[in-house]
N, C-alpha and C. Protein backbone atom coordinates (compact mmCIF):
# COMPACT_ATOMS: atom_id res chain seq x y z
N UNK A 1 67.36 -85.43 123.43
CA UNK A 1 68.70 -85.35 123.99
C UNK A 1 69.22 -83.92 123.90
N UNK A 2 69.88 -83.72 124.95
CA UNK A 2 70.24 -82.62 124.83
C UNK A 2 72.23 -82.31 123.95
N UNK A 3 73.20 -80.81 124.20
CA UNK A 3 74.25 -81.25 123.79
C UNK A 3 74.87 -81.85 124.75
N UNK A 4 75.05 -81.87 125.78
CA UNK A 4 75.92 -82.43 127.14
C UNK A 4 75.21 -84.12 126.35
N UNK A 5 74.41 -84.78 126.75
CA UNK A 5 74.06 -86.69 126.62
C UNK A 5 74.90 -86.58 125.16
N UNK A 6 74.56 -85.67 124.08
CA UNK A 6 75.15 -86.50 122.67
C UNK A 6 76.72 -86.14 122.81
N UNK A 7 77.07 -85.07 123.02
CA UNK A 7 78.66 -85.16 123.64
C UNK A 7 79.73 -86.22 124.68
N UNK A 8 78.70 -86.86 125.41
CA UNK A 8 78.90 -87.78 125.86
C UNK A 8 78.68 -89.00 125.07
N UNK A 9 77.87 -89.28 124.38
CA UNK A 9 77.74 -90.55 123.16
C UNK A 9 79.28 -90.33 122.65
N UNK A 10 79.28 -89.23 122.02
CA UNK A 10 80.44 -89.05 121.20
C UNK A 10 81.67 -89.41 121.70
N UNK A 11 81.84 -89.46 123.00
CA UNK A 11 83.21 -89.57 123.15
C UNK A 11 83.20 -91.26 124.00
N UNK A 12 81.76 -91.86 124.01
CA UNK A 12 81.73 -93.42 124.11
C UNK A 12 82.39 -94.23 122.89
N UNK A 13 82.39 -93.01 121.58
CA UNK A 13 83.07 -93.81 120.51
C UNK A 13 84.61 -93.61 120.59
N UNK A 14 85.39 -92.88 121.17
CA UNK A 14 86.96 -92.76 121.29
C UNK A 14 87.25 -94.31 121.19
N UNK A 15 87.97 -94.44 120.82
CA UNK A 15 89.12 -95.85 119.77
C UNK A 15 88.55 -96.39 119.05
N UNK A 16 87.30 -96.11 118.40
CA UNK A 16 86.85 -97.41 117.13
C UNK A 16 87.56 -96.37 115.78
N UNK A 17 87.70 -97.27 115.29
CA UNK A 17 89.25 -97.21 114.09
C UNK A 17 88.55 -96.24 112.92
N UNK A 18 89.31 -95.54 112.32
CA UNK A 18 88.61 -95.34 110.68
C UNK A 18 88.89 -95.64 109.77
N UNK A 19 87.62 -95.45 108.90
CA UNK A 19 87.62 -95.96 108.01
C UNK A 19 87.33 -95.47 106.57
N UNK A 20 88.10 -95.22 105.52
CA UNK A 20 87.79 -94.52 104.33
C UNK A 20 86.87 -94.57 103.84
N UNK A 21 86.41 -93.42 102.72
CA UNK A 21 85.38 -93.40 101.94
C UNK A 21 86.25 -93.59 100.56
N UNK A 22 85.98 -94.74 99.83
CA UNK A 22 86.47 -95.01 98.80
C UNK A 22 85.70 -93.97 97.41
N UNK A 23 86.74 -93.15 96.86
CA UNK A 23 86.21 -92.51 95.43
C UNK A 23 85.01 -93.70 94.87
N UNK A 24 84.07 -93.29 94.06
CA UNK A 24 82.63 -93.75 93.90
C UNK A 24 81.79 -94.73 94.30
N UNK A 25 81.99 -94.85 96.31
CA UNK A 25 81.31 -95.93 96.75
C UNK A 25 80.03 -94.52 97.06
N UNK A 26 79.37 -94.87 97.59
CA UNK A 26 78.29 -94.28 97.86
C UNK A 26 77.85 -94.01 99.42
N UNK A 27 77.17 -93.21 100.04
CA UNK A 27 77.54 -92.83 101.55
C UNK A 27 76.29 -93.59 102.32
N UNK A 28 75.73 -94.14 101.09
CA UNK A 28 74.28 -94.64 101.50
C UNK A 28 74.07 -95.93 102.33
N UNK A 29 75.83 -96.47 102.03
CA UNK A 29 75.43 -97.91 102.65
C UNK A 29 76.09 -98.08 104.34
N UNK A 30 75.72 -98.58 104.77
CA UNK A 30 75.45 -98.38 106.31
C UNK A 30 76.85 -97.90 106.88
N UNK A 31 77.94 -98.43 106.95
CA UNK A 31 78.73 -97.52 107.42
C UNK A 31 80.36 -97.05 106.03
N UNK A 32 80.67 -96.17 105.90
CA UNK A 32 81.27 -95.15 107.58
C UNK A 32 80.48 -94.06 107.85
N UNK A 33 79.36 -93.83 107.55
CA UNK A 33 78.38 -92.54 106.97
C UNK A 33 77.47 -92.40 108.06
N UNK A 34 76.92 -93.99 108.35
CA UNK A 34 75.80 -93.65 109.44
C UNK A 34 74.74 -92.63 108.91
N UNK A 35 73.71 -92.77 107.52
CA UNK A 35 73.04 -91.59 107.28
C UNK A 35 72.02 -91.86 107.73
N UNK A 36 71.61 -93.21 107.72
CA UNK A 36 69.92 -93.99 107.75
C UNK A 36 69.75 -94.24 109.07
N UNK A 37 70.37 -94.85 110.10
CA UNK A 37 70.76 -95.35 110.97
C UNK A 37 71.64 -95.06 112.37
N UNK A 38 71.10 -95.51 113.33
CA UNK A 38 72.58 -94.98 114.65
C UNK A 38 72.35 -96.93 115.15
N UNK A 39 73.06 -97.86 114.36
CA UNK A 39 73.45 -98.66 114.62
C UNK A 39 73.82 -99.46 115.88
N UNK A 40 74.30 -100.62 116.63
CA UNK A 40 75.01 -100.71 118.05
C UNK A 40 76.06 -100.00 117.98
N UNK A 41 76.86 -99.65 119.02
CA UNK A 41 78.29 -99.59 119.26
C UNK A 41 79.26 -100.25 118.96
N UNK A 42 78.81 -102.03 118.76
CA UNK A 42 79.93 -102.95 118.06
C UNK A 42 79.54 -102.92 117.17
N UNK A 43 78.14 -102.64 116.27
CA UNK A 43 78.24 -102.59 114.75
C UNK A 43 79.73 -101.20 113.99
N UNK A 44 79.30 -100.79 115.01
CA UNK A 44 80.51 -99.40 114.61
C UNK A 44 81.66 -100.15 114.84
N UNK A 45 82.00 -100.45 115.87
CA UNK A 45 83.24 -100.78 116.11
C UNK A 45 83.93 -101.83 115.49
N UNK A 46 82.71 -102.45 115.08
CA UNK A 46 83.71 -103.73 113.53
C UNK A 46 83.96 -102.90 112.21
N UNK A 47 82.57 -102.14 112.11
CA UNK A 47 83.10 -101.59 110.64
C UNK A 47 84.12 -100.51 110.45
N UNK A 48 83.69 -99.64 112.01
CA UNK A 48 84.65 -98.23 111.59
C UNK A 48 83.86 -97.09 110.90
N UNK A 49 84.80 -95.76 111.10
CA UNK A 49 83.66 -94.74 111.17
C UNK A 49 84.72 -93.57 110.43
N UNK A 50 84.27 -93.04 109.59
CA UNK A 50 85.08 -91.48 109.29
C UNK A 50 84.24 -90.16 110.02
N UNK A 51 85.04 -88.92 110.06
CA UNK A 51 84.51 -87.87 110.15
C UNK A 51 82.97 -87.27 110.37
N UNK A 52 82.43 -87.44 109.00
CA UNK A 52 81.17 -86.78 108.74
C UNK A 52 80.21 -88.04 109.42
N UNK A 53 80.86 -89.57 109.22
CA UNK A 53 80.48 -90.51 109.67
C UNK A 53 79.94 -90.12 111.61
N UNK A 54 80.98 -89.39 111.96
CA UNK A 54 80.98 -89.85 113.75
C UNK A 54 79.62 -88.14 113.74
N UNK A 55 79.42 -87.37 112.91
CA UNK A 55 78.42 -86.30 113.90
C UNK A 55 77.30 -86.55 112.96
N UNK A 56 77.03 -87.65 111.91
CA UNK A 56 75.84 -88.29 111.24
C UNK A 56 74.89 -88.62 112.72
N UNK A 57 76.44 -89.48 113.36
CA UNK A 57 75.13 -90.17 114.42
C UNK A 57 74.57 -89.27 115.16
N UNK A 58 75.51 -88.35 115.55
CA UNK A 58 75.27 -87.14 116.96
C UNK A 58 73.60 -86.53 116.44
N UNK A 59 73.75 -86.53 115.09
CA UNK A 59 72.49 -85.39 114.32
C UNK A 59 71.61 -86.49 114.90
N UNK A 60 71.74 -87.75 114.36
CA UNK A 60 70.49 -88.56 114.49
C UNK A 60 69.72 -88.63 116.00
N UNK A 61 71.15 -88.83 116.89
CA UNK A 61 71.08 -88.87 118.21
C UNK A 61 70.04 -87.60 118.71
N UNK A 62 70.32 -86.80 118.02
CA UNK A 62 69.24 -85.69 118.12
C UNK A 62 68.06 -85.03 117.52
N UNK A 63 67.59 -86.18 117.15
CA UNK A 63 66.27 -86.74 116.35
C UNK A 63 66.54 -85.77 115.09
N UNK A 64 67.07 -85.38 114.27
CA UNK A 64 67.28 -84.85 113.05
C UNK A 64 67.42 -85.53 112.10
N UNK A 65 67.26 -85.04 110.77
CA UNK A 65 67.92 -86.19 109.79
C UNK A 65 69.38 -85.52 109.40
N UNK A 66 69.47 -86.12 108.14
CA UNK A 66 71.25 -86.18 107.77
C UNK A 66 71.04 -84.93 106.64
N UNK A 67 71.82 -83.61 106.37
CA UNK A 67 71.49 -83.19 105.24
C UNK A 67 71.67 -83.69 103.65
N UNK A 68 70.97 -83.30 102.73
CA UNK A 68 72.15 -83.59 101.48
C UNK A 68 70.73 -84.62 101.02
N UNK A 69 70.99 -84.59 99.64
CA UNK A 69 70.69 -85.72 99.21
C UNK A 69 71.26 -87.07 98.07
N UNK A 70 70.62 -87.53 97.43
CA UNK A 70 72.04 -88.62 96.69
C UNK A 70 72.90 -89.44 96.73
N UNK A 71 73.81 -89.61 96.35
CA UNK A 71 74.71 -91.07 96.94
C UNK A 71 75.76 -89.98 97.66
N UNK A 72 75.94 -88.66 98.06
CA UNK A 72 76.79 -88.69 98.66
C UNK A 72 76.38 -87.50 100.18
N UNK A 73 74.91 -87.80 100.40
CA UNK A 73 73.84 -87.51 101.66
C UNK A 73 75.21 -87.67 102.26
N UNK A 74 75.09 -86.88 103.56
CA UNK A 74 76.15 -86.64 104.89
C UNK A 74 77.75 -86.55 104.78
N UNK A 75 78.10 -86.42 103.32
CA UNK A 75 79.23 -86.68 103.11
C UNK A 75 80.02 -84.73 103.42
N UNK A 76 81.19 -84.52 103.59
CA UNK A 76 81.43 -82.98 104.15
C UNK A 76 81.03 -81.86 103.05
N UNK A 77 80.50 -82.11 101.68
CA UNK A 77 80.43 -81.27 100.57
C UNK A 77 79.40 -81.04 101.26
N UNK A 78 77.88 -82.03 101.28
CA UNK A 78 76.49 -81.94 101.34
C UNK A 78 76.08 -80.89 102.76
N UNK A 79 77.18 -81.53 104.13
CA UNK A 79 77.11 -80.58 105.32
C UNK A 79 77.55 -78.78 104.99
N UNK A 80 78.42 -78.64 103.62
CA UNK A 80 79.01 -77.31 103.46
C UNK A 80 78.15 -77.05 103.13
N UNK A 81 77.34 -77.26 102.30
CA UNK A 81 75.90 -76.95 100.98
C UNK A 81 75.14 -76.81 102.27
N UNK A 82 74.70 -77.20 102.93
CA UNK A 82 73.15 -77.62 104.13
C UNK A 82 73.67 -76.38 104.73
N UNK A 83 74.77 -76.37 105.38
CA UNK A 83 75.27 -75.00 106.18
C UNK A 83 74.94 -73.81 105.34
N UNK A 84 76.05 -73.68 104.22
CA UNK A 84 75.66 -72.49 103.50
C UNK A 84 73.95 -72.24 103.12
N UNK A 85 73.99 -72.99 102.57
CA UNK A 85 71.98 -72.79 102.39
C UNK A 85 71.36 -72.05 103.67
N UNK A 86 71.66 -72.49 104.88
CA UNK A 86 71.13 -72.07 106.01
C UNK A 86 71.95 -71.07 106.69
N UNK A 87 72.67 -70.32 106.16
CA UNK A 87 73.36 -69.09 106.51
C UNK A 87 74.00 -69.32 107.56
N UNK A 88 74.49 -70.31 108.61
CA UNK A 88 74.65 -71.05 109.44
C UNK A 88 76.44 -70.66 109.09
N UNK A 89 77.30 -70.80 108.22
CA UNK A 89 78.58 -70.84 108.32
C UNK A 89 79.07 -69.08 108.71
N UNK A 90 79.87 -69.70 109.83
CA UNK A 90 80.88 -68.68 110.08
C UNK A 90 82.67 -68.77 109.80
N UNK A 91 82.91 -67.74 109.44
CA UNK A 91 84.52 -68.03 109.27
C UNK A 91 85.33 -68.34 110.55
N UNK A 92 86.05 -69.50 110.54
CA UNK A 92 87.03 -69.66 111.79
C UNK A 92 87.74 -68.59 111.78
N UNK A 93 88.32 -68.24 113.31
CA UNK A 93 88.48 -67.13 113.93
C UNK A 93 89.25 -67.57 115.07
N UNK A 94 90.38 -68.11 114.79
CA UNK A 94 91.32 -68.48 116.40
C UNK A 94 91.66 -67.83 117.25
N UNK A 95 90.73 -66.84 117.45
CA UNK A 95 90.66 -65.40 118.94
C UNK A 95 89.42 -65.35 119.23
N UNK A 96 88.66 -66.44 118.97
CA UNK A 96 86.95 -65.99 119.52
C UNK A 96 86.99 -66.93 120.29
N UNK A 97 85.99 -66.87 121.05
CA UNK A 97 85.51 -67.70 122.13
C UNK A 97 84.29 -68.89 121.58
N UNK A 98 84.32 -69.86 121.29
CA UNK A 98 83.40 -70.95 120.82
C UNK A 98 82.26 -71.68 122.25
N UNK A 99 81.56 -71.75 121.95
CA UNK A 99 80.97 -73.00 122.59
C UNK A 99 81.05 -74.23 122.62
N UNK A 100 81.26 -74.83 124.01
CA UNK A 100 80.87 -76.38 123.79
C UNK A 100 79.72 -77.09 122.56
N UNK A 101 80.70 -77.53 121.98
CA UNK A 101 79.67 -78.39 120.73
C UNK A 101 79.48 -77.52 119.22
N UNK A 102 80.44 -76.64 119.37
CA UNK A 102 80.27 -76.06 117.76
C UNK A 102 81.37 -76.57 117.04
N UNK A 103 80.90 -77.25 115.28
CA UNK A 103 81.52 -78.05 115.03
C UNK A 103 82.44 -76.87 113.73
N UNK A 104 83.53 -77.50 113.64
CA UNK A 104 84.44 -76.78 113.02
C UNK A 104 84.89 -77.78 111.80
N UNK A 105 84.57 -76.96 110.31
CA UNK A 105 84.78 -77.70 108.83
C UNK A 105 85.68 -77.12 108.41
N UNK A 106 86.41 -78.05 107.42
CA UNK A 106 87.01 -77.68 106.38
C UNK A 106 86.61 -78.34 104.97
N UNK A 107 86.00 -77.40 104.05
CA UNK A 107 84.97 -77.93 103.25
C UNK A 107 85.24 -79.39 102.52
N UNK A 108 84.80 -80.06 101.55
CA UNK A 108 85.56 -80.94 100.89
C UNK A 108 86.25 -80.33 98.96
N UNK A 109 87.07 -80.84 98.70
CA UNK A 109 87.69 -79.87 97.85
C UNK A 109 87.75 -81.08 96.68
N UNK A 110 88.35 -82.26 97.00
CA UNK A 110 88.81 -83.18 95.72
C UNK A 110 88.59 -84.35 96.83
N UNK A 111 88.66 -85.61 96.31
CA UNK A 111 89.23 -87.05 96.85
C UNK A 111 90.67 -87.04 97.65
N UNK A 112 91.32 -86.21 97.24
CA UNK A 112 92.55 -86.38 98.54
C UNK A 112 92.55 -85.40 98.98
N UNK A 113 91.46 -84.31 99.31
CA UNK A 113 91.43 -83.62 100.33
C UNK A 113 89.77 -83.62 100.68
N UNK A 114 88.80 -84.36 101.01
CA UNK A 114 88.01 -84.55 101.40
C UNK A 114 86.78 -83.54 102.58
N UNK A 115 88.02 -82.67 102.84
CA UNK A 115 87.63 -81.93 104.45
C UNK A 115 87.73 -82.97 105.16
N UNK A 116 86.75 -82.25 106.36
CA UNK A 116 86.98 -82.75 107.42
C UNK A 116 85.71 -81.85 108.39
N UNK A 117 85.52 -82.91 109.54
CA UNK A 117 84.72 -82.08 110.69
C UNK A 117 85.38 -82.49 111.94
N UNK A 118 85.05 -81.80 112.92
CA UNK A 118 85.25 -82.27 114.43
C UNK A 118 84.78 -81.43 115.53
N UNK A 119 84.38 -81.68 116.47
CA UNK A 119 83.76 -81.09 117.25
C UNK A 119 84.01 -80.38 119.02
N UNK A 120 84.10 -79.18 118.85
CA UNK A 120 84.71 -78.70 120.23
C UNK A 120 83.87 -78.99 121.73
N UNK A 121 84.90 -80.10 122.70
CA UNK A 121 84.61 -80.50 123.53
C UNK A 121 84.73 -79.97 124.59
N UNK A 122 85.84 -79.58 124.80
CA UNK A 122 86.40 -78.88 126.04
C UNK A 122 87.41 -77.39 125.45
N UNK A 123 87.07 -76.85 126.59
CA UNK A 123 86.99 -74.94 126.70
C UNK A 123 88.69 -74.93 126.85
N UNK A 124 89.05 -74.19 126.39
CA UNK A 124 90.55 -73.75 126.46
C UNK A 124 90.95 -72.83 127.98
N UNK A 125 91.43 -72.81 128.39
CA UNK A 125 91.59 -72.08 129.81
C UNK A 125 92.32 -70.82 129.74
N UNK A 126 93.04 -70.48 128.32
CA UNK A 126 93.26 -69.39 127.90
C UNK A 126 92.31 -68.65 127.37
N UNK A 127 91.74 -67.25 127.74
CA UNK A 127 90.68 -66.44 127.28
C UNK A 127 90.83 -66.48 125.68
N UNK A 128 89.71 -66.49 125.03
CA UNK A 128 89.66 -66.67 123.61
C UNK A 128 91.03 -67.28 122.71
N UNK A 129 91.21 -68.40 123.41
CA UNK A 129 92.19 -68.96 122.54
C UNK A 129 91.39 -70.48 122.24
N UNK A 130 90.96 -70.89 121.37
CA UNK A 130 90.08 -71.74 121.09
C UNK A 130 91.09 -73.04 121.18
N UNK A 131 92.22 -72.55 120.86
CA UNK A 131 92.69 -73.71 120.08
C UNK A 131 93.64 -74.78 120.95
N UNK A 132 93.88 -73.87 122.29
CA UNK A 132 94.26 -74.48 123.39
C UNK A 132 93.00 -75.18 123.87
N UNK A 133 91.73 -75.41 123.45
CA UNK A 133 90.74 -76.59 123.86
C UNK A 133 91.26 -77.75 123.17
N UNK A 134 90.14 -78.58 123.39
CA UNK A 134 89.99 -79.84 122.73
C UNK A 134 88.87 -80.04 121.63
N UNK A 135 89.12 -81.11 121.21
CA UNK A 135 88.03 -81.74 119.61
C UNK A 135 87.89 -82.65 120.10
N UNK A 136 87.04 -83.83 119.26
CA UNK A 136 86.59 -85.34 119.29
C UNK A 136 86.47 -84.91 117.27
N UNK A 137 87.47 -86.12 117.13
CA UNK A 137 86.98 -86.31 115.60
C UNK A 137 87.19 -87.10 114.96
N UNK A 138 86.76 -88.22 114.39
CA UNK A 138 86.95 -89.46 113.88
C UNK A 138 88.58 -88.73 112.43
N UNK A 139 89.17 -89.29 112.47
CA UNK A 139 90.65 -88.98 111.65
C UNK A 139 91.86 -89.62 111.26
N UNK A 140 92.44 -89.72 110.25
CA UNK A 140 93.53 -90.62 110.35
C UNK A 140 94.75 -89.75 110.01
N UNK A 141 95.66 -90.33 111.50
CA UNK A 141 96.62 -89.81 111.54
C UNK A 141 97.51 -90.23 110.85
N UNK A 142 98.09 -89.69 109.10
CA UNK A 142 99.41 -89.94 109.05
C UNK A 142 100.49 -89.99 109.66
N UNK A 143 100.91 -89.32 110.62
CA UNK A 143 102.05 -89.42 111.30
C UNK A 143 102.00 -90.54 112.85
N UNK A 144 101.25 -90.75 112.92
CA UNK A 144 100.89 -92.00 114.14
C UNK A 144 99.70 -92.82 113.71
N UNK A 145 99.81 -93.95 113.11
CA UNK A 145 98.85 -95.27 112.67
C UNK A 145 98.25 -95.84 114.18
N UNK A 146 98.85 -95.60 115.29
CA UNK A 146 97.80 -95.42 116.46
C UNK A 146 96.93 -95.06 116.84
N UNK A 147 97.10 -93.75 115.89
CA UNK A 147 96.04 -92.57 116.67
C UNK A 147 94.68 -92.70 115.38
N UNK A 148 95.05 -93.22 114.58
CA UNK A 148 93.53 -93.40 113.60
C UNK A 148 91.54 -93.91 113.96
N UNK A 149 91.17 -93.08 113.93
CA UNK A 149 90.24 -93.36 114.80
C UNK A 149 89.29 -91.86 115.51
N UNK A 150 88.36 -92.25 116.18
CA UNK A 150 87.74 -91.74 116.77
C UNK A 150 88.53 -91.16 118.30
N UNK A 151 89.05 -89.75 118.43
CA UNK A 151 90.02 -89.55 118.88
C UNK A 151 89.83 -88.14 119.39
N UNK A 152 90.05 -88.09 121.02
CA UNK A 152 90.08 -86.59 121.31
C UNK A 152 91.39 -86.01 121.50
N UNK A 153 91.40 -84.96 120.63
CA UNK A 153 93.07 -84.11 120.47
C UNK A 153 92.72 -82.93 120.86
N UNK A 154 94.02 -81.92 120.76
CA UNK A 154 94.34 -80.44 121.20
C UNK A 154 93.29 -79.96 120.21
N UNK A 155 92.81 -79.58 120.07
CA UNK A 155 92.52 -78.12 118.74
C UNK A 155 93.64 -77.64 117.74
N UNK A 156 94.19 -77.30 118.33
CA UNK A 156 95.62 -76.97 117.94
C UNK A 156 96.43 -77.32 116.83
N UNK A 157 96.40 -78.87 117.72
CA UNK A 157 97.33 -79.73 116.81
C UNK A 157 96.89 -80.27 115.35
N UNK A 158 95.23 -79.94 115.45
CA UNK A 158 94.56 -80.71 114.30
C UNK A 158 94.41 -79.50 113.82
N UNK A 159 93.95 -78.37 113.97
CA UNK A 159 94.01 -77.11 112.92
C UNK A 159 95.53 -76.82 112.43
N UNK A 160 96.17 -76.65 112.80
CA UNK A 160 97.83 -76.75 112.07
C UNK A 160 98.51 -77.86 111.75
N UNK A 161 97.21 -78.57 111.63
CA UNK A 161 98.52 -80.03 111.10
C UNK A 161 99.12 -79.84 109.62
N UNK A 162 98.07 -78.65 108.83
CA UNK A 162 98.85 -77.85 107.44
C UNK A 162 99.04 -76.32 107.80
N UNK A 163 99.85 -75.75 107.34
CA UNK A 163 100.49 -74.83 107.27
C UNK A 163 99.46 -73.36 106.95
N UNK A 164 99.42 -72.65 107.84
CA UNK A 164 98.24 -71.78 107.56
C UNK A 164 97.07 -72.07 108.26
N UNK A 165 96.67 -73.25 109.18
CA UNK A 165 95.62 -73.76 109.59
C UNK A 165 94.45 -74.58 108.62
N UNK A 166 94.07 -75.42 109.43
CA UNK A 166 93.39 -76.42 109.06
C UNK A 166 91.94 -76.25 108.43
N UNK A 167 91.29 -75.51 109.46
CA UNK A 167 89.64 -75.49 109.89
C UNK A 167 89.24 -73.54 109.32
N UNK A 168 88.69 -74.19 108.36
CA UNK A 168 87.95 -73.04 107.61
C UNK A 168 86.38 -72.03 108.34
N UNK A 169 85.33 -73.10 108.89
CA UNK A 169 84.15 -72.51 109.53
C UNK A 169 83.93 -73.14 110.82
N UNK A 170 83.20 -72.14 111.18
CA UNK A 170 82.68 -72.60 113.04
C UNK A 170 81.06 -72.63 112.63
N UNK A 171 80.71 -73.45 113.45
CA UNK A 171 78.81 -73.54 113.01
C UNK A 171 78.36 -74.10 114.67
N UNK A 172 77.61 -73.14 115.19
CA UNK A 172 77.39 -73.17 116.36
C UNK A 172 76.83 -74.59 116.81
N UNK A 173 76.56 -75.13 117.77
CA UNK A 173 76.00 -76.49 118.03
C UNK A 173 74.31 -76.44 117.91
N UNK A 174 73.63 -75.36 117.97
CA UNK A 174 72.06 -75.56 117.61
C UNK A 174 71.80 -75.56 116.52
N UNK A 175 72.79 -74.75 115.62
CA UNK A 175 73.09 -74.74 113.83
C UNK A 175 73.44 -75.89 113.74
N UNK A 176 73.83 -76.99 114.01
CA UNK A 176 74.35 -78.29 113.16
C UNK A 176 73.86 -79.39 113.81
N UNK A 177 73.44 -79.63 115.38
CA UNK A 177 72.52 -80.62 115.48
C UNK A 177 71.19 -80.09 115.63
N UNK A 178 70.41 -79.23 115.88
CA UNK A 178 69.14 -79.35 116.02
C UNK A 178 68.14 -78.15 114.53
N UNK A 179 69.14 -77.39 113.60
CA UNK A 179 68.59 -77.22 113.02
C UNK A 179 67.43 -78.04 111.81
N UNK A 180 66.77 -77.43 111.74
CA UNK A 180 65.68 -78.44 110.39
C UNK A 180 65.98 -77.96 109.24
């Protein structure tokens, strides 16, 4: 598969709901993680999917495995560790120009700040303004219990949803799905 077919998978998942990673469950068991597995579409859609959960599948989708190992394989620490190891992280930069499909982290820090990933879909029409594009990112919105879920938003709105910006690294799309 190439990125255009798994970008398109990805956004076949827009509205299946999310779903937490409870402090010491383990990422191993089939969902919200998706590490072992790319499941049906209604297996997802009963259980529900977080973050690191929705580009587990994209990796798989692209015959890769999941990085990390342990009970907490694919979880956003193990993707920071797999990145850094592979020299692969770049610092976000809201004046550069990104590619379709480079995914943008914010590492994981504690249990109530977990990070986060999501992935740039569509090109901003302002020259190097990234943030006037779009994402796809499984997320739960405190401020709208609607919008929880597998969900394409501004850029924008999800990097400033804290003060100072959101999204710490950019990791190109051949760096995060097809590296080994």
């Amino acid at each position: 598969m190439d990125i255009k077919d798994i970008l398109e998978y990805a956004k076949s998942l827009v509205g299946i709901k999310y779903t937490w990673w409870k402090s010491g469950s383990t990422t191993n068991e089939i969902y919200p993680f998706y590490v072992n597995t790319v499941p049906s579409i209604d297996y997802i859609k009963k259980y529900g999917i977080n973050c690191t959960g929705l580009i587990n599948l994209l990796r798989q989708m692209s015959g890769k495995d999941i990085p990390g190992n342990g009970i907490y394989r694919g979880g956003t620490d193990q993707w920071f560790k797999f990145f850094k190891k592979k020299k692969v992280l770049h610092k976000f930069d809201d004046s550069q120009k990104y590619p379709i499909g480079t995914l943008f982290l914010r590492k994981y820090r504690n249990v109530e700040d977990q990070g986060h990933v999501a992935i740039y879909i569509t090109e901003s029409k302002k020259k190097n303004k990234p943030l006037y594009g779009q994402i796809i990112h499984a997320h739960f919105a405190h401020d709208d219990i609607e919008k929880n879920g597998v969900e394409i938003t501004s850029f924008g709105w999800s990097h400033f949803w804290i003060p100072g910006g959101y999204y710490e690294y950019a990791i190109l799309p051949n760096d995060w799905l097809f590296l080994e």
